[in-house]
C-alpha atoms as a PDB file:
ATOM      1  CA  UNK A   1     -22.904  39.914 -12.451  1.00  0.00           C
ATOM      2  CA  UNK A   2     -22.257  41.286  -8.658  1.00  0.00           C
ATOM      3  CA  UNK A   3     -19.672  43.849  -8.176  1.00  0.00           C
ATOM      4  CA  UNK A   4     -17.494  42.905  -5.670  1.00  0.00           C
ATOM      5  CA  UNK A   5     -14.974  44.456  -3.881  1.00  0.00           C
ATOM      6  CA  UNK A   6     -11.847  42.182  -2.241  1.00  0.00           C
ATOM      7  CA  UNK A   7      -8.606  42.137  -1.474  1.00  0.00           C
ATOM      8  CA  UNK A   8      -6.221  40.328  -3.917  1.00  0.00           C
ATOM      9  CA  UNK A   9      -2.322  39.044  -4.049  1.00  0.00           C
ATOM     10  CA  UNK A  10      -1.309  41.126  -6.694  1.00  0.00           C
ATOM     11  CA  UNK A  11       1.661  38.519  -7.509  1.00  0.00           C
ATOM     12  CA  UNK A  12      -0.777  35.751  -7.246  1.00  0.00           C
ATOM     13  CA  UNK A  13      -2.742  37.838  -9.745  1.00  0.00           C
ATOM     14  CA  UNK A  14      -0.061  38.851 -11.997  1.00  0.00           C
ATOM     15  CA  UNK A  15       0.830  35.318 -12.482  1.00  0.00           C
ATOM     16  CA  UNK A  16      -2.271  33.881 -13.044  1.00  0.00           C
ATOM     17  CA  UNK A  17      -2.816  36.367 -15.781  1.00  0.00           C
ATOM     18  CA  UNK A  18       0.549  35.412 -17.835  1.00  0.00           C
ATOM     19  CA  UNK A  19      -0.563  31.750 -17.665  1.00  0.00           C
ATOM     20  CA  UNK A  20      -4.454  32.603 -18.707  1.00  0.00           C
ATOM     21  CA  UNK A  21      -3.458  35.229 -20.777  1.00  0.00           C
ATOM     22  CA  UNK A  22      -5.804  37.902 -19.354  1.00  0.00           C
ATOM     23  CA  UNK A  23      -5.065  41.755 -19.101  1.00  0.00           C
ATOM     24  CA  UNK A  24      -7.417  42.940 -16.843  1.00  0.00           C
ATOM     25  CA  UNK A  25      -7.997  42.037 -13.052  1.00  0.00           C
ATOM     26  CA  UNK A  26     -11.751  41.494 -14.036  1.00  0.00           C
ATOM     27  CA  UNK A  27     -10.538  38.961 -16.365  1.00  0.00           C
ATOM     28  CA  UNK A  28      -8.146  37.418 -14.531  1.00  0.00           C
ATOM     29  CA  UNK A  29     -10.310  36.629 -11.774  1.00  0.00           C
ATOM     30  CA  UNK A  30     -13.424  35.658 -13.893  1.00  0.00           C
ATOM     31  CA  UNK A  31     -10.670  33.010 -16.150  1.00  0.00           C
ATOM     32  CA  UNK A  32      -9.241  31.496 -13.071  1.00  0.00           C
ATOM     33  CA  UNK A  33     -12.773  30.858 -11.283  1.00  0.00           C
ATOM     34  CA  UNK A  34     -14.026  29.383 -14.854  1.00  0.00           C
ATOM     35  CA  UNK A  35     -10.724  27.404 -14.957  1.00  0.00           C
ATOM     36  CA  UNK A  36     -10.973  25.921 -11.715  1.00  0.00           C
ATOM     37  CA  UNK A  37     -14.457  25.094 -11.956  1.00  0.00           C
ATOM     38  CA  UNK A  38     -14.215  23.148 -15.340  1.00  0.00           C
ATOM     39  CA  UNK A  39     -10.670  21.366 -13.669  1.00  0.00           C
ATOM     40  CA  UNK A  40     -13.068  20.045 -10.458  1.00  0.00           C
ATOM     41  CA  UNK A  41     -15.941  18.899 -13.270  1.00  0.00           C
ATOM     42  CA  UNK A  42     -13.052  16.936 -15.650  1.00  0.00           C
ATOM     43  CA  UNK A  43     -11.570  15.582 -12.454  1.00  0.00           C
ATOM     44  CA  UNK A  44     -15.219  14.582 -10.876  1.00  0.00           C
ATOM     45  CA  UNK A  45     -15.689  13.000 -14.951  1.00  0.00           C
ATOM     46  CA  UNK A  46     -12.325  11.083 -14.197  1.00  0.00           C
ATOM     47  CA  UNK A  47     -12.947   9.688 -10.898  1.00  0.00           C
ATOM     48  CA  UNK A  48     -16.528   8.389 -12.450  1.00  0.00           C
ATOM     49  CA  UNK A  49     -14.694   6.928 -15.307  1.00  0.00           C
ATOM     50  CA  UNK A  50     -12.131   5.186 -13.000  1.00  0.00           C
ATOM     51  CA  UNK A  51     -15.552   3.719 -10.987  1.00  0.00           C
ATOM     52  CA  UNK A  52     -17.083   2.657 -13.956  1.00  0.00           C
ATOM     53  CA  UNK A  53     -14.339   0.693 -14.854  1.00  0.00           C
ATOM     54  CA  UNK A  54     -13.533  -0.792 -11.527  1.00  0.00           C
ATOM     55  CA  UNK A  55     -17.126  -1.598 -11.247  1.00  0.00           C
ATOM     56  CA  UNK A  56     -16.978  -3.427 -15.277  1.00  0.00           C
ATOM     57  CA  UNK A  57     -19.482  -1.012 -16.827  1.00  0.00           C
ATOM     58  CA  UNK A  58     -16.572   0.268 -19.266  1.00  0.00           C
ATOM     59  CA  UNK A  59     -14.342  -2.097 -21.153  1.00  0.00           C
ATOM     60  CA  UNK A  60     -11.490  -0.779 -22.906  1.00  0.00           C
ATOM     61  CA  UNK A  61     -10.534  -3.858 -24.436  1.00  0.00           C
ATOM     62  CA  UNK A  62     -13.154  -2.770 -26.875  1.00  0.00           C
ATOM     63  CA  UNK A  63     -11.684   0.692 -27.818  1.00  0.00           C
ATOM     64  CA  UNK A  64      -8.328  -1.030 -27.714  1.00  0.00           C
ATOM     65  CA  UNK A  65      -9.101  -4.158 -30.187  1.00  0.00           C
ATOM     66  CA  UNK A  66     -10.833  -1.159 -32.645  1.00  0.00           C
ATOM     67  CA  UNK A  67      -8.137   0.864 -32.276  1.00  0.00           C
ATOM     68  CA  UNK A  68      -5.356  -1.850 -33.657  1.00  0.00           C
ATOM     69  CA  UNK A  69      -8.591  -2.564 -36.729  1.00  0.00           C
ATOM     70  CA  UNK A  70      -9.313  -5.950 -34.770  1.00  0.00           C
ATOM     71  CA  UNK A  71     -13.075  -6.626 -35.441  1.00  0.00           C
ATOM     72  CA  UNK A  72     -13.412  -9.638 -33.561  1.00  0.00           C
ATOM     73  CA  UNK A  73     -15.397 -10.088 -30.987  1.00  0.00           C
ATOM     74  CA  UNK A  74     -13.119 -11.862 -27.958  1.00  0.00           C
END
């Protein structure tokens, strides 16, 4: 890990801590980059899901027709 020395909004700071939950600076910091990070890789899953089914490679009707117990095949 590289030690780092910046300058940081220390309201900025304080509130992201009360929403991670963190009580350190250290921790603070290290949450939000890991929260951030796996927010852009759900988001970047999303947008591939939305292309796959735009492009007809997923088919919800599927997961829908299992979901009510319907077993036929449409």
């Amino acid at each position: 890990m590289a030690r780092t020395v910046i300058d940081v909004d220390d309201d900025a700071l304080a509130e992201a801590a009360r929403y991670l939950g963190t009580t350190t600076k250290k921790d603070t910091v290290n949450a939000a980059l890991h929260e951030i990070v796996d927010r852009r890789r759900r988001a970047a899953a999303v947008a591939r899901m939305r292309a796959m089914v735009a492009e007809g490679e997923i088919d919800f009707s599927v997961i829908e027709r299992e979901a009510r117990g319907d077993q036929s095949v449409a």
